[in-house]
C-alpha atoms as a PDB file:
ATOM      1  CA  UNK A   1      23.968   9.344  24.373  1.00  0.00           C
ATOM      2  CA  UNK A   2      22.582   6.021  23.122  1.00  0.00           C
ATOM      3  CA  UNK A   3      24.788   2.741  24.060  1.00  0.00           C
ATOM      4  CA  UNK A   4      26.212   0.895  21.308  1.00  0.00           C
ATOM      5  CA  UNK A   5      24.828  -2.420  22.146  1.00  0.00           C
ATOM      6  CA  UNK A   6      21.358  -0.597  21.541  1.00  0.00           C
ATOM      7  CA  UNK A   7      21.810   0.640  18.422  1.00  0.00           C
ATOM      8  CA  UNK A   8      22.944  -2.657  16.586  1.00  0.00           C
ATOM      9  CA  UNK A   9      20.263  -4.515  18.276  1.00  0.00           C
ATOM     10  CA  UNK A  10      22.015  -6.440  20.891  1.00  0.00           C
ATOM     11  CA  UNK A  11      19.722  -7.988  23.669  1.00  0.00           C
ATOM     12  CA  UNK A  12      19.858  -7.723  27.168  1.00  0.00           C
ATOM     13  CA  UNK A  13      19.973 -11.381  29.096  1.00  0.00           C
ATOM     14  CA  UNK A  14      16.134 -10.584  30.054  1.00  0.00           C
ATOM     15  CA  UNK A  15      14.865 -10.157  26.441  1.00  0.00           C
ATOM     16  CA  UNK A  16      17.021 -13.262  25.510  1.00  0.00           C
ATOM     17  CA  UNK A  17      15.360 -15.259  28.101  1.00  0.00           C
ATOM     18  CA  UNK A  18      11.775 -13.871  27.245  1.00  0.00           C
ATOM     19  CA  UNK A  19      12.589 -14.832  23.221  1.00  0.00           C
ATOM     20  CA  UNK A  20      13.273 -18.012  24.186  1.00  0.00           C
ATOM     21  CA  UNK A  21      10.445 -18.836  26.550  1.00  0.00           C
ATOM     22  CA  UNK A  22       8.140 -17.321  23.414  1.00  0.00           C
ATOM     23  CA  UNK A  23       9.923 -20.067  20.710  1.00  0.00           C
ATOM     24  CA  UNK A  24       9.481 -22.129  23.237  1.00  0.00           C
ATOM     25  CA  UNK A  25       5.514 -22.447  23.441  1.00  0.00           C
ATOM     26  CA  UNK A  26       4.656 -21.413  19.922  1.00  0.00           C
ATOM     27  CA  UNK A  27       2.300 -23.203  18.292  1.00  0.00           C
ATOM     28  CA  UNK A  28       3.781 -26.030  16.142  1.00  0.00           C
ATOM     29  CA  UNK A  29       3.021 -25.562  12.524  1.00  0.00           C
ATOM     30  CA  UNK A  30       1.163 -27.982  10.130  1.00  0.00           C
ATOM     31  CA  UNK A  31       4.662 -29.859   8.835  1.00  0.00           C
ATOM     32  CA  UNK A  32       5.400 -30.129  12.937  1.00  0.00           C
ATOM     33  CA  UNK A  33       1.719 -31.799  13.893  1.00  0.00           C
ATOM     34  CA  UNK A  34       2.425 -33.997  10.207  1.00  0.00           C
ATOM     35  CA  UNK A  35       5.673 -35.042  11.380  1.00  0.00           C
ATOM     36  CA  UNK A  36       4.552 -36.286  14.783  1.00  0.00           C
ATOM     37  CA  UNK A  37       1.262 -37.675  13.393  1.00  0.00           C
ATOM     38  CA  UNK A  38       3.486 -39.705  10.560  1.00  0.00           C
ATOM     39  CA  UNK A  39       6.177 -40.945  13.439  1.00  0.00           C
ATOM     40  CA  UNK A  40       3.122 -42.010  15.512  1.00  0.00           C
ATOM     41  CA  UNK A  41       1.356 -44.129  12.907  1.00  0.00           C
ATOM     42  CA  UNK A  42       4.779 -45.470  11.855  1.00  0.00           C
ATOM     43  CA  UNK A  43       5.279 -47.113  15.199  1.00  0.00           C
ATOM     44  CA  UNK A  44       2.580 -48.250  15.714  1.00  0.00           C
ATOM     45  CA  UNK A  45       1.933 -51.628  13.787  1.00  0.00           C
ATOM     46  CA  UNK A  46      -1.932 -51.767  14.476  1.00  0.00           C
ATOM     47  CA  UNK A  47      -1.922 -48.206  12.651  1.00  0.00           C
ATOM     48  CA  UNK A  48       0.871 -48.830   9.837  1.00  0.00           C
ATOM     49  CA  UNK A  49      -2.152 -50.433   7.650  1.00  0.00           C
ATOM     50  CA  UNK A  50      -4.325 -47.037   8.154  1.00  0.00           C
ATOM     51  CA  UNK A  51      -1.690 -44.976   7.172  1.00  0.00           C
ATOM     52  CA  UNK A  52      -2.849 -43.615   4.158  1.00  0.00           C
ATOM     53  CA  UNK A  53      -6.206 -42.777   5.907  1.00  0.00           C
ATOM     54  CA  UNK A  54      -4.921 -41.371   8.924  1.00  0.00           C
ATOM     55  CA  UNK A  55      -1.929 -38.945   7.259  1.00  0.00           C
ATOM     56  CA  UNK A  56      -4.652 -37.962   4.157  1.00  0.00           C
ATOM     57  CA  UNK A  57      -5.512 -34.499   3.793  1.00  0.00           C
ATOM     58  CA  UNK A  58      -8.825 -34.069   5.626  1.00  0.00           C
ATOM     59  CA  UNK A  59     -10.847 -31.186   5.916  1.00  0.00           C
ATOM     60  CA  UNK A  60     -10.685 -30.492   9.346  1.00  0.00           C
ATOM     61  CA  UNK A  61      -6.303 -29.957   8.835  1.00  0.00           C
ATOM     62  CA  UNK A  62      -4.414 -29.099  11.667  1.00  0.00           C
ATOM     63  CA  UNK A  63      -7.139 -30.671  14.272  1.00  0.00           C
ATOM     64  CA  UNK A  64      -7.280 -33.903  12.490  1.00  0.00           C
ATOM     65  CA  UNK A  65      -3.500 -34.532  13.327  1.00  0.00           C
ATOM     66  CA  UNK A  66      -4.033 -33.636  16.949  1.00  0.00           C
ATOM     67  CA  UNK A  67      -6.081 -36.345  16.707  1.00  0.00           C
ATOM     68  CA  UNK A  68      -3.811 -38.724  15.354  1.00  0.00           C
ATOM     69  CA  UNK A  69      -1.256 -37.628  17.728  1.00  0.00           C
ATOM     70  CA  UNK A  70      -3.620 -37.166  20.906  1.00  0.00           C
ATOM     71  CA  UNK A  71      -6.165 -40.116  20.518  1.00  0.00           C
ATOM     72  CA  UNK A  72      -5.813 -44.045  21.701  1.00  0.00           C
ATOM     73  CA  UNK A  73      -4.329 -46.621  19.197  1.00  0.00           C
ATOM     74  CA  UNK A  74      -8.024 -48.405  19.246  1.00  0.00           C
ATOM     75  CA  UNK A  75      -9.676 -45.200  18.711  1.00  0.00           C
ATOM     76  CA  UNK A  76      -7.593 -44.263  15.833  1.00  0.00           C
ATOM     77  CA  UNK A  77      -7.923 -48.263  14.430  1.00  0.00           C
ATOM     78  CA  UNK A  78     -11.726 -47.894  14.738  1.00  0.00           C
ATOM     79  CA  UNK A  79     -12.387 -44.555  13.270  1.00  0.00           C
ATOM     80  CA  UNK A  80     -10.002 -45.268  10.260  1.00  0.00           C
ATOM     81  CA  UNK A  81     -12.172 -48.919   9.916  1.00  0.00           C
ATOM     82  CA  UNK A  82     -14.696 -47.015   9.924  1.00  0.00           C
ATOM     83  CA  UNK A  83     -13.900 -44.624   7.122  1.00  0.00           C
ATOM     84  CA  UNK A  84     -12.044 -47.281   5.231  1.00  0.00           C
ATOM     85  CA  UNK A  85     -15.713 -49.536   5.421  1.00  0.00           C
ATOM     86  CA  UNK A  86     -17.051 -46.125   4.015  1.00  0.00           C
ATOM     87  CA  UNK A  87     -15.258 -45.338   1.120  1.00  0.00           C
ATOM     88  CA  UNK A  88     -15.516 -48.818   0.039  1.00  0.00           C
ATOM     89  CA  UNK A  89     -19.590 -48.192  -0.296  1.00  0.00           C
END
């Protein structure tokens, strides 16, 4: 005889736990890495002038906002100089 907790799906405490250690280290999607990019840039009023640069669509996606979010404020400020004095050529 199958229990009735089984058959409409109910988890045991173990497979809750497991589900939520699994939501808990997925990978965060492209509007999550956007979001923390465009909160990052916001705040910071050395980057607030780059914005546009930094939060365009580049070609490298996802690991261009890991940049954004990951690298130093000078880093970001001379890289986004840089591609500013660029596309001004």
């Amino acid at each position: 005889m199958v229990d009735a907790w089984l058959v409409r799906g109910y988890k045991t405490a173990v497979e809750q736990a497991n589900d939520a250690k699994v939501a808990r280290i997925a990978l965060p999607t492209r509007s999550d890495l956007y979001a923390q990019a465009r909160r990052r840039v916001q705040r910071s009023p050395r980057l607030r002038g780059y914005a546009s640069i930094l939060l365009a669509d580049w070609p490298e996606g996802d690991a261009h906002l890991r940049c954004v979010i990951r690298w130093r404020v000078r880093e970001l400020e001379a890289w986004a100089k840089q591609m500013r004095r660029d596309s001004d050529d």
